[in-house]
Protein backbone atom coordinates (compact mmCIF):
# COMPACT_ATOMS: atom_id res chain seq x y z
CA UNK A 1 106.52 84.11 90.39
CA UNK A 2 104.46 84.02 86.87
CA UNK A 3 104.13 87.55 85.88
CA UNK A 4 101.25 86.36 83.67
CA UNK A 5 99.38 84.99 86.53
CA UNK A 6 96.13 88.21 87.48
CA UNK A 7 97.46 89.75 91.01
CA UNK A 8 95.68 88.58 94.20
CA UNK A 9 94.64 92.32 94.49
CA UNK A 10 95.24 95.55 93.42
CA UNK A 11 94.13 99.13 93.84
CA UNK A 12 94.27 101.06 89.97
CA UNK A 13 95.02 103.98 90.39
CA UNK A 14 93.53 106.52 87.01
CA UNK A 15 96.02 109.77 87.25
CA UNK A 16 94.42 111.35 84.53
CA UNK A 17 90.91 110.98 86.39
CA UNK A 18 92.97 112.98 89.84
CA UNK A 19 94.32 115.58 87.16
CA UNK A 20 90.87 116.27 85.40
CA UNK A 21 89.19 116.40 89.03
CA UNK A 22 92.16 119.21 90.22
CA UNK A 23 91.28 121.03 87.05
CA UNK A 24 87.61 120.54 87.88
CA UNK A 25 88.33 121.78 91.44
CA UNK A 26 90.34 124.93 89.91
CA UNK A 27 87.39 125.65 88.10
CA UNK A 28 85.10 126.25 90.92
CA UNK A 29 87.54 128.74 92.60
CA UNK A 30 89.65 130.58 89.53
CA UNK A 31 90.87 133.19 91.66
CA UNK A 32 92.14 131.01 94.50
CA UNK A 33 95.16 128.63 94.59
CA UNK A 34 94.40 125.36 95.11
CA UNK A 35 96.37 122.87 97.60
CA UNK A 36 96.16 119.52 97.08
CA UNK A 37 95.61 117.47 100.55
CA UNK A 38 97.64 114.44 100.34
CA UNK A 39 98.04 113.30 103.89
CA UNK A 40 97.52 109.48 104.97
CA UNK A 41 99.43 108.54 101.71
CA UNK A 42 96.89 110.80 99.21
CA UNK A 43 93.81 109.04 100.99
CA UNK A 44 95.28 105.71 100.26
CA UNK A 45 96.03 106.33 96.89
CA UNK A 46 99.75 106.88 97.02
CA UNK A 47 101.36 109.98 98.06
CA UNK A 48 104.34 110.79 95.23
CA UNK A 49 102.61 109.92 92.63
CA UNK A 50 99.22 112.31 93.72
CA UNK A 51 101.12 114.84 94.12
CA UNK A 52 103.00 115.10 91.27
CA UNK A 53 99.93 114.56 89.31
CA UNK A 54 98.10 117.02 91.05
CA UNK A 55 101.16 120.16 90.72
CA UNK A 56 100.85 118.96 87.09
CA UNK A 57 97.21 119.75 86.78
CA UNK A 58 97.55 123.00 88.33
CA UNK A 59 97.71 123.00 92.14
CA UNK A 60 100.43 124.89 93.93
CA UNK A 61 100.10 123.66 97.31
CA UNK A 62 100.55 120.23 98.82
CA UNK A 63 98.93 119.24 102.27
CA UNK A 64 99.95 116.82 104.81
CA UNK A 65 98.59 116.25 107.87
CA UNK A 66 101.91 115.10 109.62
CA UNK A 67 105.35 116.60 109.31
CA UNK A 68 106.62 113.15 108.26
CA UNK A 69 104.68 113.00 105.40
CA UNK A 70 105.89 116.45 103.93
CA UNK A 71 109.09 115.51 104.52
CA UNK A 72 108.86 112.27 102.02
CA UNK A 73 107.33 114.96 99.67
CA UNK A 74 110.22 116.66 100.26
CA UNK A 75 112.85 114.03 100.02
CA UNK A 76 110.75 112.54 96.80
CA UNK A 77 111.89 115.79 94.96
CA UNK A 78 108.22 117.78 95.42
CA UNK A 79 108.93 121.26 94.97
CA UNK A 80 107.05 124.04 95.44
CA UNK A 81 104.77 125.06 98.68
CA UNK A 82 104.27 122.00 101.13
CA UNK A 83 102.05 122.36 104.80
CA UNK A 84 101.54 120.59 107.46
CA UNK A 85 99.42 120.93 110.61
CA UNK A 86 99.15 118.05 113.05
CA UNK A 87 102.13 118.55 115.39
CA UNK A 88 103.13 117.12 118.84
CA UNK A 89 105.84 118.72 120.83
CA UNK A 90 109.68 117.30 120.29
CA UNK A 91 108.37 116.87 116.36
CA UNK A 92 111.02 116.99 113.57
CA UNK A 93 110.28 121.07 113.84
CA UNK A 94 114.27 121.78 112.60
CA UNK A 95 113.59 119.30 109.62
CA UNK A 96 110.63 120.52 108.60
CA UNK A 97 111.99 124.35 108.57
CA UNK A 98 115.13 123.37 107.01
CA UNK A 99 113.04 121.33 104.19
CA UNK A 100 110.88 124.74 103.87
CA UNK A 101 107.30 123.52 105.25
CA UNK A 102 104.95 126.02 106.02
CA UNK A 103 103.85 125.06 109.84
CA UNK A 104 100.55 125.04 110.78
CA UNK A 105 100.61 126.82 114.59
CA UNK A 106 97.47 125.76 116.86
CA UNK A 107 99.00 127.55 120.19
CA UNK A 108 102.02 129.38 121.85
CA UNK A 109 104.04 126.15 122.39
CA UNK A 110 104.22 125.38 118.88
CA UNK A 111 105.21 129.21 118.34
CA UNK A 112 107.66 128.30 120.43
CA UNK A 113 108.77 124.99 118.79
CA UNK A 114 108.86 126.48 115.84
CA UNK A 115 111.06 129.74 116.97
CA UNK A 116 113.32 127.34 118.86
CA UNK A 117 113.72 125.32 115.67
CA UNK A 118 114.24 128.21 113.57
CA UNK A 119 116.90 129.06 115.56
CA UNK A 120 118.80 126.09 115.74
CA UNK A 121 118.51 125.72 111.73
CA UNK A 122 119.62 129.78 111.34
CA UNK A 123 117.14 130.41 108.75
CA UNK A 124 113.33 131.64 109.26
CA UNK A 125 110.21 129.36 109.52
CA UNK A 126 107.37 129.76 107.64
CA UNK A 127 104.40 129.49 109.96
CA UNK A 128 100.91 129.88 109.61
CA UNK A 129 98.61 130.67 112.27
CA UNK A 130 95.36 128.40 112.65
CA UNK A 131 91.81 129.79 113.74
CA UNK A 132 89.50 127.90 115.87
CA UNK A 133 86.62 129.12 114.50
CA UNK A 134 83.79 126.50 115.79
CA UNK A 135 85.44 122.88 114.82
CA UNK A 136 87.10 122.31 118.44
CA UNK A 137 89.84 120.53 117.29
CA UNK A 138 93.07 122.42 116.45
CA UNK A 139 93.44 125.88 116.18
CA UNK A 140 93.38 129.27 117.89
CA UNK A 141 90.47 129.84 119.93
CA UNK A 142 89.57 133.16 119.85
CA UNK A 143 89.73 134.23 123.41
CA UNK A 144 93.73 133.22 123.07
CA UNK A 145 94.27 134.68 119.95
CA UNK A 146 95.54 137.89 120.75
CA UNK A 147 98.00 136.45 122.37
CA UNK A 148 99.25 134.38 119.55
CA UNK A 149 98.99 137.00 117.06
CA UNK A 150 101.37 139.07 119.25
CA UNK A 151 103.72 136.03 119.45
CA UNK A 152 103.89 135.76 116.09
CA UNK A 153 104.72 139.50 115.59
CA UNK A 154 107.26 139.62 118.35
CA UNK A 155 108.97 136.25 116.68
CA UNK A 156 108.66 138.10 112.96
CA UNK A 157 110.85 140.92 114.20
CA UNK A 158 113.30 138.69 115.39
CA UNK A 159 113.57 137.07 111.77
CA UNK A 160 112.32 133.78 113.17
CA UNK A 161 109.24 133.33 111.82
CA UNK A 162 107.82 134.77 108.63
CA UNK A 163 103.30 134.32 108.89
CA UNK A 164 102.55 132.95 105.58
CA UNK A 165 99.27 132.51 106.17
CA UNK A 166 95.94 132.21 108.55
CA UNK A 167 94.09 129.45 108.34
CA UNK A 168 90.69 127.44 109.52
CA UNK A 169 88.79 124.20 109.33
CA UNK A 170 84.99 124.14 108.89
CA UNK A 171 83.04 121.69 110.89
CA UNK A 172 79.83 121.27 108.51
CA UNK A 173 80.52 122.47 105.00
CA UNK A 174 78.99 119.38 103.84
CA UNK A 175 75.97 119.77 105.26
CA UNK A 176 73.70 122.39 103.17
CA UNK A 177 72.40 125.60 105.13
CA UNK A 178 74.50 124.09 108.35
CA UNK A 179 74.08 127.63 110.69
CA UNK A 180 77.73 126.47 111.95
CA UNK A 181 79.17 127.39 107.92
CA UNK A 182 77.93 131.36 108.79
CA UNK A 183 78.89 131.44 112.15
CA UNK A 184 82.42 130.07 111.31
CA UNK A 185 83.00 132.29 108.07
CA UNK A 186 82.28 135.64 110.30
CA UNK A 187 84.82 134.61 113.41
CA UNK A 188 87.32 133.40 110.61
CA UNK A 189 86.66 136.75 109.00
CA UNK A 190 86.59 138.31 112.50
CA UNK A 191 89.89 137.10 113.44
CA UNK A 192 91.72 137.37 110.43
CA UNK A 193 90.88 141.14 110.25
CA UNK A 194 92.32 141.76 114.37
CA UNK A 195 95.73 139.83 112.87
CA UNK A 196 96.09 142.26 109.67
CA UNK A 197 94.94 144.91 111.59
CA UNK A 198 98.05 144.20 114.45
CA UNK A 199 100.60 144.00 110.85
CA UNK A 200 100.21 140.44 109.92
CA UNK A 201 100.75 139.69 106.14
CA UNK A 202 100.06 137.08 105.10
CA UNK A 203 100.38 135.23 101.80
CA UNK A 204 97.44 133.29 102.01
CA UNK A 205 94.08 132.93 104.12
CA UNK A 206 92.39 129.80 103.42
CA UNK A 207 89.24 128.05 105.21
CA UNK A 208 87.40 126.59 102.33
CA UNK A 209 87.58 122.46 102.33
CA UNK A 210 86.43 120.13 99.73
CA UNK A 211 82.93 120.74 100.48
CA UNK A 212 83.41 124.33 100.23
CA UNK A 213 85.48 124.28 97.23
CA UNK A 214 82.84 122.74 95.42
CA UNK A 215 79.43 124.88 96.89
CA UNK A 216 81.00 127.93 99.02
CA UNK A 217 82.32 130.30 96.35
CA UNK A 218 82.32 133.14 99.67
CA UNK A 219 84.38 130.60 101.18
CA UNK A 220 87.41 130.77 98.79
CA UNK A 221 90.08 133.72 99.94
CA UNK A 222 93.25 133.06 98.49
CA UNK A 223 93.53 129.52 99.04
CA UNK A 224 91.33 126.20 98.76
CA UNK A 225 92.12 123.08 100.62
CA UNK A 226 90.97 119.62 98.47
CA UNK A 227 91.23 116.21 99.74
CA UNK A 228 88.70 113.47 98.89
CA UNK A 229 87.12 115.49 96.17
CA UNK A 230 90.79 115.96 94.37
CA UNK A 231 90.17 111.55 94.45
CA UNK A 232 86.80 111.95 92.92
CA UNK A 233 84.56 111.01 95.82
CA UNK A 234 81.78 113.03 96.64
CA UNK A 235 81.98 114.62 99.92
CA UNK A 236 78.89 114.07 101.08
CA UNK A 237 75.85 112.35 99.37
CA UNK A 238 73.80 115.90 100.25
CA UNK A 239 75.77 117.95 98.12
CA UNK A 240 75.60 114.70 94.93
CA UNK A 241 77.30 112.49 93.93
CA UNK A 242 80.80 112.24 92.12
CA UNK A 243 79.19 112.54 88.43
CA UNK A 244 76.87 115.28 89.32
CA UNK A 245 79.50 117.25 90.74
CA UNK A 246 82.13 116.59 88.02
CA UNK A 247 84.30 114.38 89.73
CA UNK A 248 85.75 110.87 88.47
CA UNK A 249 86.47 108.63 91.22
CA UNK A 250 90.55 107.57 90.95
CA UNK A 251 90.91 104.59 92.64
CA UNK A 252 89.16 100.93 91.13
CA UNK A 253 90.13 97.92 93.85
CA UNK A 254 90.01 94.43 92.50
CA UNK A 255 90.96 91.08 93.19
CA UNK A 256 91.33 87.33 91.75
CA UNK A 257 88.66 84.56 92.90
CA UNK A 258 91.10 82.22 94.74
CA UNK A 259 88.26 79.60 94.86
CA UNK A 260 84.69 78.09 92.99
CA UNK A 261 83.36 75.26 94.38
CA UNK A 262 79.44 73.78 95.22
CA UNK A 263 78.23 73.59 98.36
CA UNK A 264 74.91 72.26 99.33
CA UNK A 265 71.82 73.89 100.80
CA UNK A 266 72.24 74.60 104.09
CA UNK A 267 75.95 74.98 104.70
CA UNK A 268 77.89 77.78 106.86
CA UNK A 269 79.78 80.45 105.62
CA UNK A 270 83.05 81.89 107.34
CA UNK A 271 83.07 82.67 110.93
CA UNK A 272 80.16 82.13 113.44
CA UNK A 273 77.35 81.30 110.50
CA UNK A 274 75.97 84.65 110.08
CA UNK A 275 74.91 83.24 106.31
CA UNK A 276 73.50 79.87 105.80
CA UNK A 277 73.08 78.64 101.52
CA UNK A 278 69.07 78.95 101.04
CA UNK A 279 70.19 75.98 98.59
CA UNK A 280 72.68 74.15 96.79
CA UNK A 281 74.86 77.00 95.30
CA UNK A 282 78.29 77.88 94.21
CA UNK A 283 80.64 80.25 96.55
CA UNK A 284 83.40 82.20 95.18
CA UNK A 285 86.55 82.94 97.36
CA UNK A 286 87.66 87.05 97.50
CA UNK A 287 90.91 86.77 98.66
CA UNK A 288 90.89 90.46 100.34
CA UNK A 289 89.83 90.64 104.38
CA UNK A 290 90.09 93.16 106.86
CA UNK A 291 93.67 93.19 106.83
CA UNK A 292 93.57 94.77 103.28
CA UNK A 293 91.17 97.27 104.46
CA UNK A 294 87.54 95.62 103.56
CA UNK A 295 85.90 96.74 106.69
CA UNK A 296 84.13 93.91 108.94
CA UNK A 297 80.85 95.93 109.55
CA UNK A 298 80.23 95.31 105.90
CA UNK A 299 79.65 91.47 106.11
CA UNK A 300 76.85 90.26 104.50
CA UNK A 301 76.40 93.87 102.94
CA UNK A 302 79.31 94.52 100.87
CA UNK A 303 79.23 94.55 97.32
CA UNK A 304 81.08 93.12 94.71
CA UNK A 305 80.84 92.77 90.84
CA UNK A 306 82.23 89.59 89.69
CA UNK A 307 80.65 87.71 86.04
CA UNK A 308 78.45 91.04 85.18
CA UNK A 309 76.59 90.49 88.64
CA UNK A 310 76.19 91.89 91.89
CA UNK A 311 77.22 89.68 94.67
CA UNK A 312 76.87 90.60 98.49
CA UNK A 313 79.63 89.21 101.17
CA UNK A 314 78.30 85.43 102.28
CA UNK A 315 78.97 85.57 106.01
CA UNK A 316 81.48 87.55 108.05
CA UNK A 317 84.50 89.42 106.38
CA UNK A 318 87.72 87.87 107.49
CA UNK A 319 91.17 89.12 107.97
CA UNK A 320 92.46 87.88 104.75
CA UNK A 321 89.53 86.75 102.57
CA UNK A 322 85.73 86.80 102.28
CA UNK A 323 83.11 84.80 100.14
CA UNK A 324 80.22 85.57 97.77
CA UNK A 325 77.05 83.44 97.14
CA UNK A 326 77.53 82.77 93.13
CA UNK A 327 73.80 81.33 92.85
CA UNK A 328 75.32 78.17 91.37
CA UNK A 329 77.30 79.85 88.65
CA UNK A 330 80.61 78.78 87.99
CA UNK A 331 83.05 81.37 87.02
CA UNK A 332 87.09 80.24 86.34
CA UNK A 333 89.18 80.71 89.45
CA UNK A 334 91.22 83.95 88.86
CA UNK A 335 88.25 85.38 87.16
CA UNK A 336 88.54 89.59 88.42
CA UNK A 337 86.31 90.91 91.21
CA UNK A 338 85.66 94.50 90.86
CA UNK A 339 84.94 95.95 95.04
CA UNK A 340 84.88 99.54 94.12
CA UNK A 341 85.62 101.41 90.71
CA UNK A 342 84.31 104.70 89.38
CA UNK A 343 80.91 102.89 88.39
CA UNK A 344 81.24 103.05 84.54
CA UNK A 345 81.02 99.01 83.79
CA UNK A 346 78.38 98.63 86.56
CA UNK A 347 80.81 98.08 89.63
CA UNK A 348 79.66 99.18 92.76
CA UNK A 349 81.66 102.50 93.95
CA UNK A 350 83.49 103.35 97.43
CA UNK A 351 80.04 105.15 98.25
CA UNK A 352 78.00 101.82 97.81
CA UNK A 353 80.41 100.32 99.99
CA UNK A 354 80.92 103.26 102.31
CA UNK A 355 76.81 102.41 102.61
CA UNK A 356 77.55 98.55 103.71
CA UNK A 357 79.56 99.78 106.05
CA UNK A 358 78.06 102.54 107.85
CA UNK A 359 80.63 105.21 107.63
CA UNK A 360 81.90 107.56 105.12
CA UNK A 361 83.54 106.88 101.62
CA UNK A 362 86.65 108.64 102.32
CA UNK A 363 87.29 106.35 105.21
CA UNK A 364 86.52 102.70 102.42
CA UNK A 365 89.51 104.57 100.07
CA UNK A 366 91.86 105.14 102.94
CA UNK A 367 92.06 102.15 104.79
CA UNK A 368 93.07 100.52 101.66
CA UNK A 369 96.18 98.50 103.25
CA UNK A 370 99.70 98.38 101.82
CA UNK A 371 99.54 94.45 101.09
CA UNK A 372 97.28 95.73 98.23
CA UNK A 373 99.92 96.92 95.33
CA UNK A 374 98.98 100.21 93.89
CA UNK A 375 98.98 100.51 90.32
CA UNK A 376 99.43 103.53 88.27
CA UNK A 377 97.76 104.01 84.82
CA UNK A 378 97.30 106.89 82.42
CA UNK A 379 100.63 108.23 84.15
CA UNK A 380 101.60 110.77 81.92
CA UNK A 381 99.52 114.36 81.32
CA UNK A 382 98.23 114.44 77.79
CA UNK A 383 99.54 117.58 76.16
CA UNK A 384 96.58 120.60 76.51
C-alpha cells in the first residue's frame, strides 16, 4: 500500500471542536451534570475516543443506548458513571451490574432482570427508573407507576437495587412552544414527586435532551442528556443553526476522485438515467455509495465541494460510488471531495445534505459506515 497515496475516504474527526461544544453545552446548564450520549458508536463518530474527549471537557456521565455499548466503554478503561436504557429480556443484565452501569428500568420485568442479576453477581445494581411522560416509547406510564416505584422500594430493602435516578425523554423539545414540552415537564414533575414522596432518593433526575439543554433552562434538574449537539449539529433548524447556537460541527467526510474523464452531450449517468449531460462535459468519480452511508434519496441532490465548487450527484447514488457533473473542468484524479465539513472553507455541512435527503442531520452523521476510516485530529486537550 503507498502511505503517500490520499485515502479513498475518510471521516475527520476535530476532538477539540466535541470538547469546546461539551464546554459550550456545560455552559447552558452550570448547575446540572452533563452526560455525554455516545450510543451508535458517538453518532458515528467513534465511541472511545468521544468519550474520553468528552469526560475531558467536563462531562461526568456517558450514555449508551445498548448495554453492549457501555460495556466496550467499560472494557476500553472509561471510568466514571456509564447508562444505558434500551434493554430486551435475557440481556447481559449480570455484566452490566458487575461492570457498574446504571440501568435504565422501563417496567417490572426489567426490575426483575435486574434484581435477578444482582443477585447472581452478589453486589447491588444501580437502576434508574424511566417516566413515560408523553413520548410512548420506553418508560413508565403513569397509570403503572405506582407499581414500579413500590418494586423498586421493596428490591432497595433487599440491597438489590440502589435508584440512582428518575428519568424521561421529551417528544418535541425541538420544536419551539410544542404544548407536548409543558405537558411532559408537569407529569415528569408529577411523578417524580409520588417516587420521593414513597422514599426514593435519587442521585439524579434528568429529562432535558439536546434540544432542551440548549433552550429549556426549567428543563435541567440535576442532569442533562447531549447527543448530536455534543457533535456540533444543530438539533433542529427551528431552534438555528450550529454557529448560532455555539456549536462546531466534529465530523468533515471526504473522499479521492477515482475518475475525470469527457463525456459527450447527451450521455447517461449511473443507474436507470435519472441525469442525462445537457452537453459535452467532464464527470468526476466519488468513490463513496450507499454502502458508506451516502443515502440514495439524495441522488441528483447531494452536495459536494470538489475544485472550490459546488457539485450536485449526476444520476443515482450507488452502493459504492457516485458521480458529479464537473461542467467540463478537469481536476487531477485523487483531487479531495469535501461531502460534509463544519462549513468554514465553503463545504456543504451534514444539514445541507440532511436537506438532499429528506431526513434529519443526525441520521447523514450516523450512518457513516465502518469502511470509511475515522481519523482523529487535535487529539490532545490544550492546557486551560
Amino acid at each position: 500500500m503507498n502511505e503517500t497515496a490520499p485515502a479513498r475516504a475518510r471521516a475527520e474527526i476535530d476532538l477539540a471542536a466535541l470538547r469546546a461544544n461539551v464546554r459550550t453545552l456545560r455552559a447552558h446548564a452550570p448547575a446540572a451534570a452533563l452526560m455525554a450520549v455516545v450510543k451508535s458508536d458517538a453518532y458515528g463518530h467513534g465511541a472511545v475516543r468521544c468519550a474520553r474527549a468528552a469526560l475531558d471537557a467536563g462531562a461526568t456521565w456517558l450514555g449508551t443506548a445498548t448495554p453492549e455499548e457501555a460495556l466496550a466503554l467499560r472494557e476500553a478503561g472509561l471510568p466514571g458513571r456509564i447508562m444505558c436504557w434500551l434493554w430486551t429480556p435475557g440481556g447481559p443484565w449480570r455484566a452490566a451490574v458487575e461492570a457498574d452501569v446504571d440501568l435504565g428500568i422501563s417496567g417490572l420485568w426489567a426490575l426483575r432482570e435486574a434484581a435477578g442479576a444482582a443477585r447472581a453477581a452478589g453486589r447491588t445494581a444501580r437502576v434508574q427508573l424511566k417516566a413515560d411522560t408523553g413520548l410512548g416509547r420506553n418508560g413508565c406510564q403513569p397509570g403503572d407507576w405506582p407499581e414500579l416505584v413500590a418494586a423498586a422500594l421493596r428490591a432497595e430493602a433487599e440491597g438489590l437495587v440502589r435508584v440512582t435516578g428518575l428519568w424521561s425523554h421529551f417528544a418535541c423539545a425541538d420544536e419551539p412552544g410544542h404544548p407536548s414540552i409543558g405537558a411532559q415537564l408537569t407529569a415528569f414533575r408529577e411523578m417524580v414527586t409520588y417516587a420521593e414522596k414513597k422514599g426514593i432518593r435519587p442521585e439524579v433526575r434528568h429529562i432535558a435532551n439536546s434540544p432542551a439543554t440548549l433552550t429549556l433552562p426549567e428543563t435541567h434538574f440535576d442532569l442533562v442528556r447531549t447527543g448530536i449537539a455534543t457533535y456540533g449539529i444543530s438539533p433542529s433548524p427551528a431552534l438555528g443553526t450550529a454557529a448560532e447556537l455555539g456549536l462546531r460541527p466534529v465530523m468533515t467526510l471526504s473522499a479521492a476522485l477515482a475518475l475525470v474523464k469527457r463525456v459527450p452531450a447527451g450521455h447517461g449517468v449511473s443507474y436507470g438515467h435519472h441525469y442525462v449531460t445537457p452537453g459535452d462535459t467532464t464527470l468526476g468519480l466519488v468513490p463513496v455509495g450507499y454502502a458508506d452511508g451516502i443515502p440514495r434519496h439524495a441522488s441528483g441532490t447531494g452536495p459536494v465541494l470538489t475544485g472550490g465548487k459546488w457539485r450536485t450527484v449526476a444520476g443515482r447514488v450507488a452502493m459504492d460510488q457516485f458521480a458529479v457533473d464537473l461542467g467540463g473542468d478537469q481536476p487531477a484524479v485523487g483531487e479531495r471531495v469535501v461531502l460534509f465539513g463544519p462549513g468554514d472553507e465553503g463545504e456543504p455541512t451534514a444539514e445541507d445534505w440532511a436537506r438532499a435527503a429528506g431526513t434529519i442531520a443526525y441520521e447523514i452523521v450516523t450512518r457513516i459506515g465502518t469502511r470509511v476510516p475515522r481519523v482523529y485530529v487535535n487529539i490532545e486537550s490544550s492546557p486551560s
